[in-house]
N, C-alpha and C. Protein backbone atom coordinates (compact mmCIF):
# COMPACT_ATOMS: atom_id res chain seq x y z
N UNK A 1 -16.08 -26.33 -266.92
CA UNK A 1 -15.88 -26.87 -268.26
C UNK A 1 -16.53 -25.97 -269.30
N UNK A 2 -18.06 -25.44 -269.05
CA UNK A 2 -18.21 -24.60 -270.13
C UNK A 2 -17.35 -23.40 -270.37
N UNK A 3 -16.96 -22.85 -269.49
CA UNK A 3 -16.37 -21.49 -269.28
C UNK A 3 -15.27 -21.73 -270.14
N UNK A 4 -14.75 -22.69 -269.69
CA UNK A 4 -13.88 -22.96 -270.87
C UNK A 4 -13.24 -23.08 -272.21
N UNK A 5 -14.45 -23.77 -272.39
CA UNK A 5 -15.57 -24.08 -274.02
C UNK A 5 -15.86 -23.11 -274.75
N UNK A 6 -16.42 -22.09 -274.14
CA UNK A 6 -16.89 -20.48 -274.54
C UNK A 6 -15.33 -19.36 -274.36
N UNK A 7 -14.39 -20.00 -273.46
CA UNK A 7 -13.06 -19.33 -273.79
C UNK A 7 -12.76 -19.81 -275.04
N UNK A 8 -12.39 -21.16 -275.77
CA UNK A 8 -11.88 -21.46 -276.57
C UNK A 8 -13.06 -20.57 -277.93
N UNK A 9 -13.62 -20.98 -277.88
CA UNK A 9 -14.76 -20.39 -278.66
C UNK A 9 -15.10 -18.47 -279.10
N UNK A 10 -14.87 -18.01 -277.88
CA UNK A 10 -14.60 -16.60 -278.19
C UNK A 10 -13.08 -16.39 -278.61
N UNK A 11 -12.10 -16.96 -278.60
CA UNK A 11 -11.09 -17.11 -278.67
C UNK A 11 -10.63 -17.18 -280.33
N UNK A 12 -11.51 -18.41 -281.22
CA UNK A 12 -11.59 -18.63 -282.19
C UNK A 12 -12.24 -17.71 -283.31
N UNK A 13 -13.20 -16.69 -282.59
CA UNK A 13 -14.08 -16.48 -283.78
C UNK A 13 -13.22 -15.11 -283.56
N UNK A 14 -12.44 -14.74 -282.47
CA UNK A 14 -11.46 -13.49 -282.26
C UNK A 14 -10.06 -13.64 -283.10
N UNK A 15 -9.60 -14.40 -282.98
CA UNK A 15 -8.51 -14.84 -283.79
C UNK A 15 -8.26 -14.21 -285.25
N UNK A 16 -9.36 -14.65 -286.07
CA UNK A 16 -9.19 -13.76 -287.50
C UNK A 16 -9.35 -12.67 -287.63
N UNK A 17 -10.11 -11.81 -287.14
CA UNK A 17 -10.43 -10.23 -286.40
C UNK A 17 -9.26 -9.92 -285.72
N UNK A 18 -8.14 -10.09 -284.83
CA UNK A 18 -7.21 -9.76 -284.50
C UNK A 18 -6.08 -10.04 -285.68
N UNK A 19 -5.97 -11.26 -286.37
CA UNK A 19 -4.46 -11.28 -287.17
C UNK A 19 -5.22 -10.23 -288.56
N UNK A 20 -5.98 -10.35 -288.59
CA UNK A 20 -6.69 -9.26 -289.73
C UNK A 20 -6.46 -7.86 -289.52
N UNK A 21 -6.78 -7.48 -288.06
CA UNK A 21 -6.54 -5.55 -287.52
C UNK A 21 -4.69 -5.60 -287.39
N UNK A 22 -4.15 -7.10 -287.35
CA UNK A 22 -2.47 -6.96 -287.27
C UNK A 22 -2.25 -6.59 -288.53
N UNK A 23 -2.23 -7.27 -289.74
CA UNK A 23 -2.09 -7.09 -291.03
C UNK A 23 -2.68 -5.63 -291.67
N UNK A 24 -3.19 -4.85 -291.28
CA UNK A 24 -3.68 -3.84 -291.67
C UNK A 24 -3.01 -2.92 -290.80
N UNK A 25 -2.81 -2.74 -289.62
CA UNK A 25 -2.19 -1.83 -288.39
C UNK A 25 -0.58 -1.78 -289.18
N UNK A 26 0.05 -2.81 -289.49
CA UNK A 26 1.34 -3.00 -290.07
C UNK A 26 1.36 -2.58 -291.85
N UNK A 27 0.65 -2.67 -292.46
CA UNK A 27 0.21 -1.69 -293.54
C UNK A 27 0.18 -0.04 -293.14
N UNK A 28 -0.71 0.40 -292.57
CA UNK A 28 -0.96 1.56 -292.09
C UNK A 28 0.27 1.93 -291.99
N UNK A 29 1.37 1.07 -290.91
CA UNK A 29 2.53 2.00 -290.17
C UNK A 29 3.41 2.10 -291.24
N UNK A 30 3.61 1.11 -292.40
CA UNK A 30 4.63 2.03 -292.99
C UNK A 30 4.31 3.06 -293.70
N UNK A 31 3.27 3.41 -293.94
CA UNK A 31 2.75 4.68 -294.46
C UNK A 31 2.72 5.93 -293.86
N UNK A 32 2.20 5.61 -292.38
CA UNK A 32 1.99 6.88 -291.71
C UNK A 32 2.74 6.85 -290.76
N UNK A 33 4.58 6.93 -290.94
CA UNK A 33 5.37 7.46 -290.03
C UNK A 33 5.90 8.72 -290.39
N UNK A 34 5.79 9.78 -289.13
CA UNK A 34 5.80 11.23 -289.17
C UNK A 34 6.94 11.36 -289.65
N UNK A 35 7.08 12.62 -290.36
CA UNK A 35 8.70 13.23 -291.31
C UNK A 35 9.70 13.33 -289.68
N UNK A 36 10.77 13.62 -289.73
CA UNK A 36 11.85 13.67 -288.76
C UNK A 36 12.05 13.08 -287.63
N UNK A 37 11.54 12.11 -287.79
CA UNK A 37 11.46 11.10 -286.45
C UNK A 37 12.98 9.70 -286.48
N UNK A 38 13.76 10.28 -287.67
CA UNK A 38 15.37 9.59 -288.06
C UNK A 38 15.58 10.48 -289.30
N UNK A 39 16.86 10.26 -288.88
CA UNK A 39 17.71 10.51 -290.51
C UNK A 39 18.37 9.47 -291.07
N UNK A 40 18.55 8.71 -292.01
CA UNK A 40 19.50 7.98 -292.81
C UNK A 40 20.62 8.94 -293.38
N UNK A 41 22.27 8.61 -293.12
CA UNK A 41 23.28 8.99 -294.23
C UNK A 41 24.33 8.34 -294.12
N UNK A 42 25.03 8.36 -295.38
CA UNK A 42 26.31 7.42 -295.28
C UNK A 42 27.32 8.35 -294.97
N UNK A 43 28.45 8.10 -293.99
CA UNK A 43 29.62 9.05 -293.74
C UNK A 43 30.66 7.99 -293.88
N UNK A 44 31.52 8.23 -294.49
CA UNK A 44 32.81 7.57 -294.76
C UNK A 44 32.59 5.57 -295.21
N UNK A 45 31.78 5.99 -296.15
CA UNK A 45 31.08 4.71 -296.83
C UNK A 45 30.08 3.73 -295.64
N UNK A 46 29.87 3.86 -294.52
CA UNK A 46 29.12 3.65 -293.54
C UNK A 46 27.77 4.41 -293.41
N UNK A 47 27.02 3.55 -293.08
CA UNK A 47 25.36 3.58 -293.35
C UNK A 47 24.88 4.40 -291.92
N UNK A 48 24.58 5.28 -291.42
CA UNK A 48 24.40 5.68 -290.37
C UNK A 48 23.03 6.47 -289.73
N UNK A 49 22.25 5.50 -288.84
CA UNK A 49 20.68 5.66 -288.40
C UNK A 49 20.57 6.80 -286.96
N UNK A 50 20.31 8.08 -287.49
CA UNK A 50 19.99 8.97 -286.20
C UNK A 50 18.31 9.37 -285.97
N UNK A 51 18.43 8.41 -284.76
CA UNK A 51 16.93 8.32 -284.00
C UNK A 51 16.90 9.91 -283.24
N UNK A 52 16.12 10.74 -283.89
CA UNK A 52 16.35 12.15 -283.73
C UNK A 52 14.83 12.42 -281.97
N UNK A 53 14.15 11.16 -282.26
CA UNK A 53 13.57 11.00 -280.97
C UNK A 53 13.94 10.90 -279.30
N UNK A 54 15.12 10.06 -279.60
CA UNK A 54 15.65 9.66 -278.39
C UNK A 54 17.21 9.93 -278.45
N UNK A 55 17.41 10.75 -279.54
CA UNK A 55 18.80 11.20 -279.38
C UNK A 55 19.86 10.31 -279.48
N UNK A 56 20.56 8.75 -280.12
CA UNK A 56 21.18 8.69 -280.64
C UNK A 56 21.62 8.30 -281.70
N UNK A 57 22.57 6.99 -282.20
CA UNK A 57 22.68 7.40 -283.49
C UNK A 57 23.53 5.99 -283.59
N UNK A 58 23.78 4.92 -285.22
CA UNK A 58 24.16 4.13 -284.75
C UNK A 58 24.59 3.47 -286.30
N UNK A 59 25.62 2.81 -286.40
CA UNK A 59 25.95 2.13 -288.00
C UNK A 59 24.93 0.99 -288.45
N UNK A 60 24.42 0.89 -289.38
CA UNK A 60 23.76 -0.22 -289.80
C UNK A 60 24.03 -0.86 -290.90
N UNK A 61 23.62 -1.50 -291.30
CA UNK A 61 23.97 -2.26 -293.31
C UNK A 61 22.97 -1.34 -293.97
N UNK A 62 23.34 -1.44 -295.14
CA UNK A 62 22.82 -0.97 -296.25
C UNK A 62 21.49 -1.68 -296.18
N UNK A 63 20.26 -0.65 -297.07
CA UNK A 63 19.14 -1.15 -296.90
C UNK A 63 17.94 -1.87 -296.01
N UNK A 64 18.70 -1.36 -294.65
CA UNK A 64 17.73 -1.68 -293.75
C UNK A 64 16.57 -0.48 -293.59
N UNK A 65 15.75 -1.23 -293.11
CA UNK A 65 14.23 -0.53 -293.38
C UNK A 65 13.96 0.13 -292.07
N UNK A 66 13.64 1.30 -291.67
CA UNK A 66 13.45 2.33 -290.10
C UNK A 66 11.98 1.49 -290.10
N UNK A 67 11.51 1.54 -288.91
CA UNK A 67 10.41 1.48 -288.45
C UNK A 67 10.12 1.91 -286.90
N UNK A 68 9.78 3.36 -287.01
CA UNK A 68 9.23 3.82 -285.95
C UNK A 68 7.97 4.37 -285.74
N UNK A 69 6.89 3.99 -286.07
CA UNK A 69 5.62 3.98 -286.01
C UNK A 69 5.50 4.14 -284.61
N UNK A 70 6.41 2.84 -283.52
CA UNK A 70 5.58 3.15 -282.34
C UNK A 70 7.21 3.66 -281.59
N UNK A 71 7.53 5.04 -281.71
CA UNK A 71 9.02 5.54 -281.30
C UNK A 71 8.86 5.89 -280.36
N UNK A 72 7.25 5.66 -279.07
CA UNK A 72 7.42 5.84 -277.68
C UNK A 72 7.89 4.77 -277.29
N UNK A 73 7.95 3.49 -277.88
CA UNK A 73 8.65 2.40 -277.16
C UNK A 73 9.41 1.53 -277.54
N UNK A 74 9.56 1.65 -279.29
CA UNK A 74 10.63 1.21 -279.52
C UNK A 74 10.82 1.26 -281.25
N UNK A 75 12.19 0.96 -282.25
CA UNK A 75 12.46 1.22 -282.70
C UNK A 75 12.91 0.04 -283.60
N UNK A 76 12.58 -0.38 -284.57
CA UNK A 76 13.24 -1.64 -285.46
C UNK A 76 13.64 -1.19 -286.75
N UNK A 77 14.80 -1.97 -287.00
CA UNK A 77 15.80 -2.27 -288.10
C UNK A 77 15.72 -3.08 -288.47
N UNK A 78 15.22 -3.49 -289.54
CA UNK A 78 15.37 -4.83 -290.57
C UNK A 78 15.80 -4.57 -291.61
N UNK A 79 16.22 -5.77 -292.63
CA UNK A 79 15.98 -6.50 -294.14
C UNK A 79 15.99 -7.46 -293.70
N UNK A 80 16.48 -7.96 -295.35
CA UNK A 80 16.36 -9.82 -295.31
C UNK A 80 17.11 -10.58 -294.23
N UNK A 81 18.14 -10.73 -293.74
CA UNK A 81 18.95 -10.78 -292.95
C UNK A 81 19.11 -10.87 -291.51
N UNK A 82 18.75 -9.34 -290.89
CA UNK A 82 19.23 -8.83 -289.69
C UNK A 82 17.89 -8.05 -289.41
N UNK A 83 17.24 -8.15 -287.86
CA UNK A 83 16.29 -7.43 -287.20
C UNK A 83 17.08 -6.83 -286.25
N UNK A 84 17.03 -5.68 -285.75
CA UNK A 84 17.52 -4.57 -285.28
C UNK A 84 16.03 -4.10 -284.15
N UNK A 85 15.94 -4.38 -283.02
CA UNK A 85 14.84 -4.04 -282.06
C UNK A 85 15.54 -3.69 -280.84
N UNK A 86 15.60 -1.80 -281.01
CA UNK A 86 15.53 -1.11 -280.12
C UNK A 86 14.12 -0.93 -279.27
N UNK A 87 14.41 -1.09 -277.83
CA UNK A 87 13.45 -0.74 -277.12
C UNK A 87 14.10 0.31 -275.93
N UNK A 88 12.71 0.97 -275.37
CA UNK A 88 13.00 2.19 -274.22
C UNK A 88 12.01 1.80 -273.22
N UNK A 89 12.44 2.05 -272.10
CA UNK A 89 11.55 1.28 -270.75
C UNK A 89 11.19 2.30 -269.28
N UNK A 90 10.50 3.19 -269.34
CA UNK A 90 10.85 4.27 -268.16
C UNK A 90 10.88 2.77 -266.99
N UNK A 91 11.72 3.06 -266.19
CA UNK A 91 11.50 1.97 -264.86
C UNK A 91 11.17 3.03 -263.55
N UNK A 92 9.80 1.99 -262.96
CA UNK A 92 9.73 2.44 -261.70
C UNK A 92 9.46 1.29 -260.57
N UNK A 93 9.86 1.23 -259.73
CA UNK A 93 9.90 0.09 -258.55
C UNK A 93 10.95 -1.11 -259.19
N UNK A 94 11.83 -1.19 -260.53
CA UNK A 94 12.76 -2.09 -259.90
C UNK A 94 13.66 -1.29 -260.85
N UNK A 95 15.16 -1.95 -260.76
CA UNK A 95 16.50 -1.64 -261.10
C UNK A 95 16.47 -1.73 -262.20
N UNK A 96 17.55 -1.04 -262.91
CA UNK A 96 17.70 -1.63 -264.46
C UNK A 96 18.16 -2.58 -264.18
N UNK A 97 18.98 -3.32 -263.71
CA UNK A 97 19.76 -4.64 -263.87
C UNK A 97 18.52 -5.77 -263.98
N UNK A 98 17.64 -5.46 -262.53
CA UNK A 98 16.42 -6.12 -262.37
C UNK A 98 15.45 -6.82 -263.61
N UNK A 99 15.41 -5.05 -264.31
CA UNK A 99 14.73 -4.95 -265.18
C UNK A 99 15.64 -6.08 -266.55
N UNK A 100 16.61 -5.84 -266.71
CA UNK A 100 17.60 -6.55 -268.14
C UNK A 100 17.65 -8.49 -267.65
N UNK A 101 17.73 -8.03 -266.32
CA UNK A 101 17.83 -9.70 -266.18
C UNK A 101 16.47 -10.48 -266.63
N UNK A 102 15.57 -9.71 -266.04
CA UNK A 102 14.24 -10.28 -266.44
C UNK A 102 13.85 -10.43 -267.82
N UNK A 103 13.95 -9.35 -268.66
CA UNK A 103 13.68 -9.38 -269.73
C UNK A 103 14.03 -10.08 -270.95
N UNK A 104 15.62 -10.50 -270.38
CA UNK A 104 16.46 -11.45 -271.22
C UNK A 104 16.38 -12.88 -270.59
N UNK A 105 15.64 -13.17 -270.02
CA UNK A 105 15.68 -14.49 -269.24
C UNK A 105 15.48 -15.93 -270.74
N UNK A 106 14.63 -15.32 -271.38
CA UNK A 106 14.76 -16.38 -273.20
C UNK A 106 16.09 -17.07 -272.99
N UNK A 107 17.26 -15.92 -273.04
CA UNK A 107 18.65 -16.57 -274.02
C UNK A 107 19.01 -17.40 -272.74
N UNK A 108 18.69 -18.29 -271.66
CA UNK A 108 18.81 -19.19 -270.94
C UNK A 108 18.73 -19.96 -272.02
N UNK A 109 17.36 -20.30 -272.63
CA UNK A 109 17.55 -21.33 -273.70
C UNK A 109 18.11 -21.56 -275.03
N UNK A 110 19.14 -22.01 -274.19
CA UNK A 110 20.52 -22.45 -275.93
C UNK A 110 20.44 -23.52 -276.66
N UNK A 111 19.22 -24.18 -276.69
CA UNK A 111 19.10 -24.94 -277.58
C UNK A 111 18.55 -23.62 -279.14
N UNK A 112 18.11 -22.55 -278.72
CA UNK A 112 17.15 -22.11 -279.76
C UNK A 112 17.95 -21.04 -280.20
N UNK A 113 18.79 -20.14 -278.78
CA UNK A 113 19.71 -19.22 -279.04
C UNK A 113 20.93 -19.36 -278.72
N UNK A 114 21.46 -18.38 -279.64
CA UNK A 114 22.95 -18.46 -279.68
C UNK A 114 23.28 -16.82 -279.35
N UNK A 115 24.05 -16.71 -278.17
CA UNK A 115 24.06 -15.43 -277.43
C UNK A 115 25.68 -14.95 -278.35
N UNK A 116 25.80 -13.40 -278.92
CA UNK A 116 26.98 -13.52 -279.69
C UNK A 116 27.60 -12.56 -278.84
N UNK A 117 26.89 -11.14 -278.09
CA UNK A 117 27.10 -10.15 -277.18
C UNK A 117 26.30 -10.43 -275.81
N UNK A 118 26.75 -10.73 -274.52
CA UNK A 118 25.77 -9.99 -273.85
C UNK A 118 26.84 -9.22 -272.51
N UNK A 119 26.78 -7.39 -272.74
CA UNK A 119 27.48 -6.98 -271.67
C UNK A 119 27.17 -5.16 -271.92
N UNK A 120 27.88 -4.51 -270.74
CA UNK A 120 27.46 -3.44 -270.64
C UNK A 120 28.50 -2.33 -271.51
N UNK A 121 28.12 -1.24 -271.99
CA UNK A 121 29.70 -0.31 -272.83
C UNK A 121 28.82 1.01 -272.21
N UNK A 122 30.07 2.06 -272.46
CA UNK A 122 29.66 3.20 -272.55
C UNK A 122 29.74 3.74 -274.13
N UNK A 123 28.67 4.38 -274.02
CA UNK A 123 28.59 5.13 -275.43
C UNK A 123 28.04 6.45 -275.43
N UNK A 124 28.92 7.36 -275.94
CA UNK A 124 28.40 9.24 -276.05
C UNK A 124 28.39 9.18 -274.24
N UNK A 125 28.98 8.49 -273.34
CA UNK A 125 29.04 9.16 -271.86
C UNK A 125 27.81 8.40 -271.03
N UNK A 126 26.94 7.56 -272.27
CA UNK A 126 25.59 6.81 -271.63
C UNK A 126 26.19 5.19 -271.19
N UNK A 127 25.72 5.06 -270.49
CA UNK A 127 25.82 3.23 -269.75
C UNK A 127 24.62 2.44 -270.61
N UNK A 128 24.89 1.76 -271.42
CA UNK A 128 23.74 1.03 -272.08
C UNK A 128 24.30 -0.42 -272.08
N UNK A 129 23.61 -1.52 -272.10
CA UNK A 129 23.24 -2.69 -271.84
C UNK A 129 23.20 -3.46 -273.76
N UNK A 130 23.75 -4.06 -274.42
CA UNK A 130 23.98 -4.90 -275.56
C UNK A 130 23.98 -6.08 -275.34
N UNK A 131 22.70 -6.79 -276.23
CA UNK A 131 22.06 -8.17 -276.06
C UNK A 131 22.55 -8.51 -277.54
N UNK A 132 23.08 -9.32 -278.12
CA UNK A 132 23.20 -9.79 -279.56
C UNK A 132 22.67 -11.15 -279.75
N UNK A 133 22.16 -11.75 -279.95
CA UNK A 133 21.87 -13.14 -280.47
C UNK A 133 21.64 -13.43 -281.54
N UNK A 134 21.32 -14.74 -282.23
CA UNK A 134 20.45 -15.46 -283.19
C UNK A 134 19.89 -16.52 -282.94
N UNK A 135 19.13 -16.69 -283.89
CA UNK A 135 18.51 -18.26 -283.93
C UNK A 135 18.25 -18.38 -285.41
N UNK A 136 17.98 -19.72 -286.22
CA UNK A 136 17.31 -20.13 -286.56
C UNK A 136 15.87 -19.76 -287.75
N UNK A 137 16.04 -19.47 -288.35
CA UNK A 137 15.07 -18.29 -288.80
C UNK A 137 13.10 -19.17 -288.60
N UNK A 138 12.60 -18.30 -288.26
CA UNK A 138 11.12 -19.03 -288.06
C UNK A 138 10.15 -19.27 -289.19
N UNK A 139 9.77 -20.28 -289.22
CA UNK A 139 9.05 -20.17 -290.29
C UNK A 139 7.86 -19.78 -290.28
N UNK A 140 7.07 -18.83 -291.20
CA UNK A 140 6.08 -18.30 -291.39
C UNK A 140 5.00 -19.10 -291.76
């Protein structure tokens, strides 16, 4: 029971010290993301995001915001609207399938999501995996 007590307790006085180093870490990153790590341009009135890190490239809406601060593991697209979260996964000891089934195991729950894509395409000659959903927007 104490152990407990002193979990909840270190827990609490950690809490504001962590959402505090979040709020500042997320300040920091939009400032200090390195020059050429994407390009933004419009080609044939289409908005077009080339992740010059991982080599490809992809249509988006107008005014979505890059965020690759952390472009060893993944990659987000936002505005008001639409979040855009690219991720990259080296796998070792299980499958990709392994790996996608697990990771998407959430959109089981359809009370919260609404699945709009989920299947495999080829693109530029690559086999990639497309998850689309929504929900609900969360409140802050």
């Amino acid at each position: 029971m104490r152990k407990i007590i002193a979990g909840i307790i270190i827990a609490l006085l950690i809490s504001p010290l962590a959402t505090s180093t979040y709020a500042l870490s997320n300040e920091a990153r939009n400032l200090e993301q390195p020059a050429g790590l994407y390009n933004l341009s419009t080609i044939n009135n289409k908005n077009i995001f080339v992740n010059n890190v991982d080599g490809y490239s992809l249509q988006i809406d107008k005014g979505m915001n890059v965020d690759m601060s952390y472009s060893s593991v993944c990659t987000v697209l936002e505005n008001n609207e639409k979040r855009i979260e690219i991720f990259k996964q080296p796998l070792s000891g299980i499958s990709k399938a392994g790996y996608i089934d697990y990771s998407n195991k959430f959109i089981e729950n359809t009370f919260d999501h609404k699945v709009e894509y989920n299947g495999n395409q080829t693109i530029a000659g690559r086999q990639v995996h497309i998850l689309s959903w929504n929900r609900a927007k969360l409140s802050r």
